[in-house]
Protein backbone atom coordinates (compact mmCIF):
# COMPACT_ATOMS: atom_id res chain seq x y z
CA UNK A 1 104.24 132.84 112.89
CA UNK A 2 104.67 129.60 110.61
CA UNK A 3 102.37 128.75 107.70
CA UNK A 4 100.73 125.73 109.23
CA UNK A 5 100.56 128.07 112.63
CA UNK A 6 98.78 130.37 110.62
CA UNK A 7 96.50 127.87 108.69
CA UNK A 8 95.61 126.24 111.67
CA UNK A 9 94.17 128.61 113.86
CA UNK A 10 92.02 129.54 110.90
CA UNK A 11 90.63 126.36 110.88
CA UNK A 12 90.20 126.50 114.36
CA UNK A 13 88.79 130.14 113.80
CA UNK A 14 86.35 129.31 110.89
CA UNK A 15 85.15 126.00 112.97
CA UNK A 16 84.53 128.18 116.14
CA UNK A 17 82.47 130.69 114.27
CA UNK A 18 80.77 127.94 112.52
CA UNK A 19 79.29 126.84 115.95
CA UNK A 20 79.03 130.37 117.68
CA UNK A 21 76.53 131.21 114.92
CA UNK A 22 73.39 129.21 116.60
CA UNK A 23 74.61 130.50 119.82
CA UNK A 24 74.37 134.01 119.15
CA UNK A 25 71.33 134.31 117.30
CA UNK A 26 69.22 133.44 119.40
CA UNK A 27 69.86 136.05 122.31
CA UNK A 28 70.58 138.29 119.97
CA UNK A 29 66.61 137.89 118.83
CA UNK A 30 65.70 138.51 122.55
CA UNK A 31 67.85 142.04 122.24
CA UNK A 32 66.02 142.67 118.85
CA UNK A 33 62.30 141.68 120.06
CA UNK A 34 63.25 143.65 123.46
CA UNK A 35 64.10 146.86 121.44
CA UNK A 36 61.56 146.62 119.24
CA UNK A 37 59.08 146.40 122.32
CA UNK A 38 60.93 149.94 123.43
CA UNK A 39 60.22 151.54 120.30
CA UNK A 40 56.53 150.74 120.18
CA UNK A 41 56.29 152.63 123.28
CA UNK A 42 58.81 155.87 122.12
CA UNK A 43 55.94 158.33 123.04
CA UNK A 44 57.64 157.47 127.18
CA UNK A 45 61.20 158.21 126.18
CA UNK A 46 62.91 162.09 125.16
CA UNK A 47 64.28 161.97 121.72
CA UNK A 48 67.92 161.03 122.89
CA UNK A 49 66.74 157.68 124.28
CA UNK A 50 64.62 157.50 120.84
CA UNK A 51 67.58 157.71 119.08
CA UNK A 52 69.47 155.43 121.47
CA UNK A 53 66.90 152.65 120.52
CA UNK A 54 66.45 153.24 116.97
CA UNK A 55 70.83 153.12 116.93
CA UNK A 56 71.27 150.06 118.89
CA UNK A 57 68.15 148.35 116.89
CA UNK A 58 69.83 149.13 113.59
CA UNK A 59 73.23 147.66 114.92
CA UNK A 60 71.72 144.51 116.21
CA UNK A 61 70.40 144.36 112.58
CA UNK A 62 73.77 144.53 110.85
CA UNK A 63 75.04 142.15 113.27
CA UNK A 64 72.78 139.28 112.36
CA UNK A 65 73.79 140.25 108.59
CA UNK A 66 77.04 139.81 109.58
CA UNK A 67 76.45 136.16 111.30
CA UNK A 68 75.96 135.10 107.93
CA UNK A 69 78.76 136.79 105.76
CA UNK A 70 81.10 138.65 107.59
CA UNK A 71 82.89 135.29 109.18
CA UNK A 72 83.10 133.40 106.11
CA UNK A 73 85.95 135.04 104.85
CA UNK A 74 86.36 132.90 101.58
CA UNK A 75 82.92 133.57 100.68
CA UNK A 76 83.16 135.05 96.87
CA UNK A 77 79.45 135.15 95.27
CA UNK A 78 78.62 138.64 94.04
CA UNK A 79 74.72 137.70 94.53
CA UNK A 80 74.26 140.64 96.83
CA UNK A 81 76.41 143.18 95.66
CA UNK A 82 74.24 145.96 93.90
CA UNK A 83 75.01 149.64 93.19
CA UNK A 84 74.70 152.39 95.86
CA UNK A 85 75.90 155.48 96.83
CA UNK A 86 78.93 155.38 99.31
CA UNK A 87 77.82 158.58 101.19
CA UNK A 88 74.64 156.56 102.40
CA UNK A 89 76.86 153.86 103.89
CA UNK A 90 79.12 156.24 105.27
CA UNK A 91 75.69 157.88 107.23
CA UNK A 92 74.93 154.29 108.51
CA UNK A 93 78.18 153.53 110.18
CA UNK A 94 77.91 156.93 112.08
CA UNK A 95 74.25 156.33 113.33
CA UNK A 96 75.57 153.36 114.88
CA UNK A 97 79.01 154.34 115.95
CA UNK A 98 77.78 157.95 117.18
CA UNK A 99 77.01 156.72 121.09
CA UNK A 100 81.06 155.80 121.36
CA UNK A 101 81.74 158.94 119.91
CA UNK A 102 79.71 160.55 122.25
CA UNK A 103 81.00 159.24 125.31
CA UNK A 104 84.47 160.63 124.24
CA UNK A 105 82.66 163.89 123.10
CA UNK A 106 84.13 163.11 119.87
CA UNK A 107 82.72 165.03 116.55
CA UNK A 108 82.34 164.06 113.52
CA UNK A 109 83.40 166.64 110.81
CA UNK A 110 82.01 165.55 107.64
CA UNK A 111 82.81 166.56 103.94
CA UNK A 112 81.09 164.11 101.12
CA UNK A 113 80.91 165.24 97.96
CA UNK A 114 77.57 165.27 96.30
CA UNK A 115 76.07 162.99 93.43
CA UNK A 116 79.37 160.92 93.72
CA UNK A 117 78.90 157.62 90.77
CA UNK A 118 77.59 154.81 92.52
CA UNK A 119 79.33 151.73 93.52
CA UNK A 120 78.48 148.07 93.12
CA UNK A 121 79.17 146.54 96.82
CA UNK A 122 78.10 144.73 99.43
CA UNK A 123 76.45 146.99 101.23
CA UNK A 124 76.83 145.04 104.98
CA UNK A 125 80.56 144.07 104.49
CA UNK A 126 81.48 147.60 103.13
CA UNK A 127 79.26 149.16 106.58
CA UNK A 128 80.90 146.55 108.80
CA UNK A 129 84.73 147.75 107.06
CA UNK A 130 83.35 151.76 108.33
CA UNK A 131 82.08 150.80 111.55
CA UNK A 132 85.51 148.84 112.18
CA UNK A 133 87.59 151.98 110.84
CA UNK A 134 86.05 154.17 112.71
CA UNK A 135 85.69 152.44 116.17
CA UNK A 136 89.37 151.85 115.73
CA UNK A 137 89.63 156.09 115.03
CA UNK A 138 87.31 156.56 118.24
CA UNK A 139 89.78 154.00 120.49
CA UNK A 140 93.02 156.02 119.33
CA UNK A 141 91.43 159.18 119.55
CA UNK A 142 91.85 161.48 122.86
CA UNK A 143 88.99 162.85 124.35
CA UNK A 144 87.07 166.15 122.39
CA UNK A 145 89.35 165.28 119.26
CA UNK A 146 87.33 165.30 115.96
CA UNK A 147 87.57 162.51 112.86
CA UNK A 148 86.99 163.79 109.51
CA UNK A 149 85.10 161.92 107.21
CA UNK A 150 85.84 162.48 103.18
CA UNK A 151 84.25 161.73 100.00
CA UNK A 152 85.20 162.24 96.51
CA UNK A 153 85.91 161.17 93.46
CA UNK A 154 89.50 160.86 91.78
CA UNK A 155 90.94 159.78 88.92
CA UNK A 156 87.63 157.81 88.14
CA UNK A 157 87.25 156.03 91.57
CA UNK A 158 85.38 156.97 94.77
CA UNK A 159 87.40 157.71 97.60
CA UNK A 160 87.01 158.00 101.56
CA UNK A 161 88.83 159.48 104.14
CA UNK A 162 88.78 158.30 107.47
CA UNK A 163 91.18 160.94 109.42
CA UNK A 164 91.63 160.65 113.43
CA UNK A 165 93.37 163.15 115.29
CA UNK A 166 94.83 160.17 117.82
CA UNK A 167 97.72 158.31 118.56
CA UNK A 168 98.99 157.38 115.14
CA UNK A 169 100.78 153.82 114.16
CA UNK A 170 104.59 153.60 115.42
CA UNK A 171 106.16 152.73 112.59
CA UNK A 172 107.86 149.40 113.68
CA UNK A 173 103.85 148.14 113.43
CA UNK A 174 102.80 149.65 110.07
CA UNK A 175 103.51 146.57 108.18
CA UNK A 176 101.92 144.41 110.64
CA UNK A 177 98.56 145.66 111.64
CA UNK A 178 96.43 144.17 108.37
CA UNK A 179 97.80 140.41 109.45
CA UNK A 180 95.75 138.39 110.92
CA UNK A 181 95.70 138.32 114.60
CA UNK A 182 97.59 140.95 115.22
CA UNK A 183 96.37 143.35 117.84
CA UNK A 184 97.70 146.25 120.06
CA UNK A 185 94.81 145.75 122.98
CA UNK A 186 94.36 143.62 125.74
CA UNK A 187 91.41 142.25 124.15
CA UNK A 188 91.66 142.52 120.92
CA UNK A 189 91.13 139.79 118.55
CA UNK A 190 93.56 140.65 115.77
CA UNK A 191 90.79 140.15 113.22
CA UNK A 192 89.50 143.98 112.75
CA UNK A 193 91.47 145.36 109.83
CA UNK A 194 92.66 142.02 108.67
CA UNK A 195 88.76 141.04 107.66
CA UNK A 196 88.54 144.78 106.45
CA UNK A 197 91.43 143.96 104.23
CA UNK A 198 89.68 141.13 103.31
CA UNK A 199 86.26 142.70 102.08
CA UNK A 200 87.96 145.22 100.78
CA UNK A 201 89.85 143.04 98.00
CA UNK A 202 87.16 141.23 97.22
CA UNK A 203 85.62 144.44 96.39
CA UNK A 204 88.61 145.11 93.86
CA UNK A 205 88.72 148.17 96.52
CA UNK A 206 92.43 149.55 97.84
CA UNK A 207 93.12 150.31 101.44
CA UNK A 208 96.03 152.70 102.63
CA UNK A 209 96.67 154.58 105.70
CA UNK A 210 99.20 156.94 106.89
CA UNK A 211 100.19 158.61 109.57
CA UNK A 212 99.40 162.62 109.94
CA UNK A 213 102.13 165.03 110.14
CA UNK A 214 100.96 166.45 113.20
CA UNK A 215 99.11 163.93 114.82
CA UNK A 216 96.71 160.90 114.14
CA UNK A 217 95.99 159.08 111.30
CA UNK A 218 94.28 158.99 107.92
CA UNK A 219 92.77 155.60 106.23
CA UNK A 220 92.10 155.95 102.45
CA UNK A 221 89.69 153.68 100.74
CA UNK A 222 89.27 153.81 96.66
CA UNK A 223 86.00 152.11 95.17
CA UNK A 224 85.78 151.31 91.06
CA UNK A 225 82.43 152.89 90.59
């Protein structure tokens, strides 16, 4: 793909989102009012529904968060970043990725390391670059597989493990799946771990993967705390 390719279905990209943004608040407001309605009436639903509700309500929430910021990929200012504790973020992204997990009966195995330093981030870009990684680990996954979820320090930096047990990355695609647009599924936008790239640089944050020796693969993220 050419430069001015490239460039130019950014622009077109950036304009589109520009305009969506109106668009998509406003039913998305309707979901949020609609759930919240559910929720003042939880003593009628069993505790899985409860959950259900309290999951989607909290996703709905990141998703007008993300309206704002997540889109606007050039967007710099450190106003919101503040310090916090990577293992809460971590617990986020699975109360709202859980009900995809589920319907592959798909467990999460979880090892975070206590009273890790805290680190100054964004704390919606850095729970949109989980939820992304590990949707992505629950699509490649096969069904009653496990992804392990690891965090610990190193060297000075705060690290996390995102290990799936799925298909892996052929290797003729390793060097291609953090461009933009570039996307294995029907569809797929291209955008998922190119914007998770994104965030995580302007984080001063590194992001590696591999893939397992048996089987699946294994996303590394390093945080300065």
């Amino acid at each position: 793909m050419s430069n001015n390719v490239h460039e130019n279905k950014l622009q077109v990209l950036g304009k589109l989102a520009a305009s969506l943004t109106h668009e998509i608040k406003n039913p998305l407001s309707v979901i949020k009012l609609n759930l919240e309605f559910l929720k003042m009436n939880n003593e009628k639903f069993d505790q899985e529904t409860i959950e259900c509700i309290d999951s989607s309500l909290e996703a709905a929430d990141m998703i007008d968060k993300l309206i704002y910021t997540t889109l606007e990929f050039s967007r710099k200012s450190k106003d919101d970043y503040n310090y916090y504790c990577i293992n809460d973020i971590i617990q986020k992204s699975l109360h709202i990725t859980k009900g995809n997990a589920n319907k592959k009966n798909i467990a999460f195995q979880l090892r975070l390391t206590d009273n890790l330093a805290k680190v100054k981030v964004n704390e919606t870009k850095i729970l949109q670059v989980f939820v992304n990684i590990i949707s992505n680990s629950i699509e490649a996954s096969h069904t009653s597989s496990r992804i392990f979820i690891n965090s610990f320090e190193n060297n000075g930096r705060v690290n996390v493990e995102i290990i799936d047990e799925g298909f892996g990355i052929i290797d003729e695609k390793k060097n291609e799946i953090f461009e933009d647009f570039y996307t294995s599924k029907d569809d797929g936008t291209g955008l998922g771990l190119s914007v998770c790239k994104t965030i995580l640089e302007e984080h001063e944050a590194t992001f590696e993967f591999k893939n397992n020796e048996t089987k699946g693969t294994t996303f590394t993220i390093q945080f300065n705390p």
